[in-house]
C-alpha atoms as a PDB file:
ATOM      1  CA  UNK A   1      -5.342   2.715  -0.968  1.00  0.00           C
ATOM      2  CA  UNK A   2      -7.532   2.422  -3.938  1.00  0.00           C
ATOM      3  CA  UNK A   3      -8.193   6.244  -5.259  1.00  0.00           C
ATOM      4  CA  UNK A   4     -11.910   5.933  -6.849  1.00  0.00           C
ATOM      5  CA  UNK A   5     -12.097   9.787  -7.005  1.00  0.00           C
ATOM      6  CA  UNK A   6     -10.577  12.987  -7.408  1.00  0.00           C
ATOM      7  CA  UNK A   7     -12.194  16.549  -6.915  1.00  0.00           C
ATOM      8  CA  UNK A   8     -11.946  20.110  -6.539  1.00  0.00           C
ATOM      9  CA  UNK A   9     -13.269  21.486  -3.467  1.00  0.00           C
ATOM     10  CA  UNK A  10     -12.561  24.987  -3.256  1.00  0.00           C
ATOM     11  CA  UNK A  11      -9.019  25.552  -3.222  1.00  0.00           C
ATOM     12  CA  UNK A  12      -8.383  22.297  -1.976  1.00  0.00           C
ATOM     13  CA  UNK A  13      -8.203  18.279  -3.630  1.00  0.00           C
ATOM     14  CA  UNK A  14     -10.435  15.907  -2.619  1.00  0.00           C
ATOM     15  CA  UNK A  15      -9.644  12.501  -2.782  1.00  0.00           C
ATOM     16  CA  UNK A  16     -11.603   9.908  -1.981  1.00  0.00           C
ATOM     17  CA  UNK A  17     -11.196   6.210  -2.218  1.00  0.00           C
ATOM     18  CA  UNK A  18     -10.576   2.783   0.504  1.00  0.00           C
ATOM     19  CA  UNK A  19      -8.106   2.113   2.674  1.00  0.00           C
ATOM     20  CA  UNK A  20      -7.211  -2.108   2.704  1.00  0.00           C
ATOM     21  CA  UNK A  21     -10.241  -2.058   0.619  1.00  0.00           C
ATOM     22  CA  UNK A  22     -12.813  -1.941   3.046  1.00  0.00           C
ATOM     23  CA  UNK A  23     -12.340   1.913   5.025  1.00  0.00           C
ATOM     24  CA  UNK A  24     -13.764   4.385   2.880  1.00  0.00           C
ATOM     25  CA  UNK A  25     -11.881   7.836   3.217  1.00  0.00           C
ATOM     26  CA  UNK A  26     -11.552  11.378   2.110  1.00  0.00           C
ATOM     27  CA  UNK A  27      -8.455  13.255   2.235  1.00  0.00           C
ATOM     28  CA  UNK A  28      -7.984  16.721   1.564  1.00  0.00           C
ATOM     29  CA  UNK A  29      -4.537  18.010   0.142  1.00  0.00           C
ATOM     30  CA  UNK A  30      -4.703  22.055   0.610  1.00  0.00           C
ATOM     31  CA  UNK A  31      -2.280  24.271  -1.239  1.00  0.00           C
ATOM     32  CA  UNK A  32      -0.051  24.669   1.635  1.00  0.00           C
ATOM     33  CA  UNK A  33       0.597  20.975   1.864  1.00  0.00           C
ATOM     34  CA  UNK A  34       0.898  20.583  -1.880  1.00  0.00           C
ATOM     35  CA  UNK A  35       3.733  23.343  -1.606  1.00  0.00           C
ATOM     36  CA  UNK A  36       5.572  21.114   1.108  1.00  0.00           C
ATOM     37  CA  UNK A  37       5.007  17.726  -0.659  1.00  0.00           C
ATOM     38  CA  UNK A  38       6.965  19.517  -3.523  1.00  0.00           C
ATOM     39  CA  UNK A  39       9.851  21.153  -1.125  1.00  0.00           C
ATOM     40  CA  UNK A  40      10.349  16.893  -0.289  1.00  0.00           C
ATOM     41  CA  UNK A  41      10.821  15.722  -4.016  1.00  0.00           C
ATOM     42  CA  UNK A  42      14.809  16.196  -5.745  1.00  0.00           C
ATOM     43  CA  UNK A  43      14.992  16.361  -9.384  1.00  0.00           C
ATOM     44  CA  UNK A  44      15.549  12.962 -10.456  1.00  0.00           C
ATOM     45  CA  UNK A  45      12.075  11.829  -7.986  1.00  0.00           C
ATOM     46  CA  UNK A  46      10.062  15.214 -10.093  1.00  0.00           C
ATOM     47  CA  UNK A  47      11.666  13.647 -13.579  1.00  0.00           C
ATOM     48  CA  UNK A  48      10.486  10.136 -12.540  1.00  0.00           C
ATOM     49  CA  UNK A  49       6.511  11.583 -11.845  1.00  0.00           C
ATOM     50  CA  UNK A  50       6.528  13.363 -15.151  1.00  0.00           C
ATOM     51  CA  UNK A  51       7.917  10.657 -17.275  1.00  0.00           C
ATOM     52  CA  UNK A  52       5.591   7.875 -15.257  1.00  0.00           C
ATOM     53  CA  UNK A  53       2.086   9.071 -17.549  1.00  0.00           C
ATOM     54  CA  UNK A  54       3.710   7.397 -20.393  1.00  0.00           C
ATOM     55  CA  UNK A  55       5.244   4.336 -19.109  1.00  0.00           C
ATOM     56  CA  UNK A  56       3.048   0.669 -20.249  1.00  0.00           C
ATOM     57  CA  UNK A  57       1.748  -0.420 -16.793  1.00  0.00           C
ATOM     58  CA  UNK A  58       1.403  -3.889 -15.124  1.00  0.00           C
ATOM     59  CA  UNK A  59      -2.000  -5.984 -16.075  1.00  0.00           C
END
């Protein structure tokens, strides 16, 4: 999936983007599921997302 946007929406996250670059989508993350998607992570995974902002990336 290629994420080309991200945006508030009441409560909720928009994101919209392409699926195998040709599908265009929205998907909608609403506070309840962003609890859950939390309750699924362990410390080291939550570590790993925090420390990722600063890590060089592949060009």
């Amino acid at each position: 999936m290629d994420v080309k946007a991200l945006r508030k929406d009441g409560d909720n996250l928009v994101i919209e983007g392409r699926i195998m670059g040709a599908l265009p989508i929205q998907a909608m993350l609403t506070p309840d599921q962003a609890r859950a998607a939390l309750k699924l992570l362990d410390f080291k995974t939550l570590l790993f997302l925090l420390t990722i902002l600063f890590r060089k990336g592949q060009r």
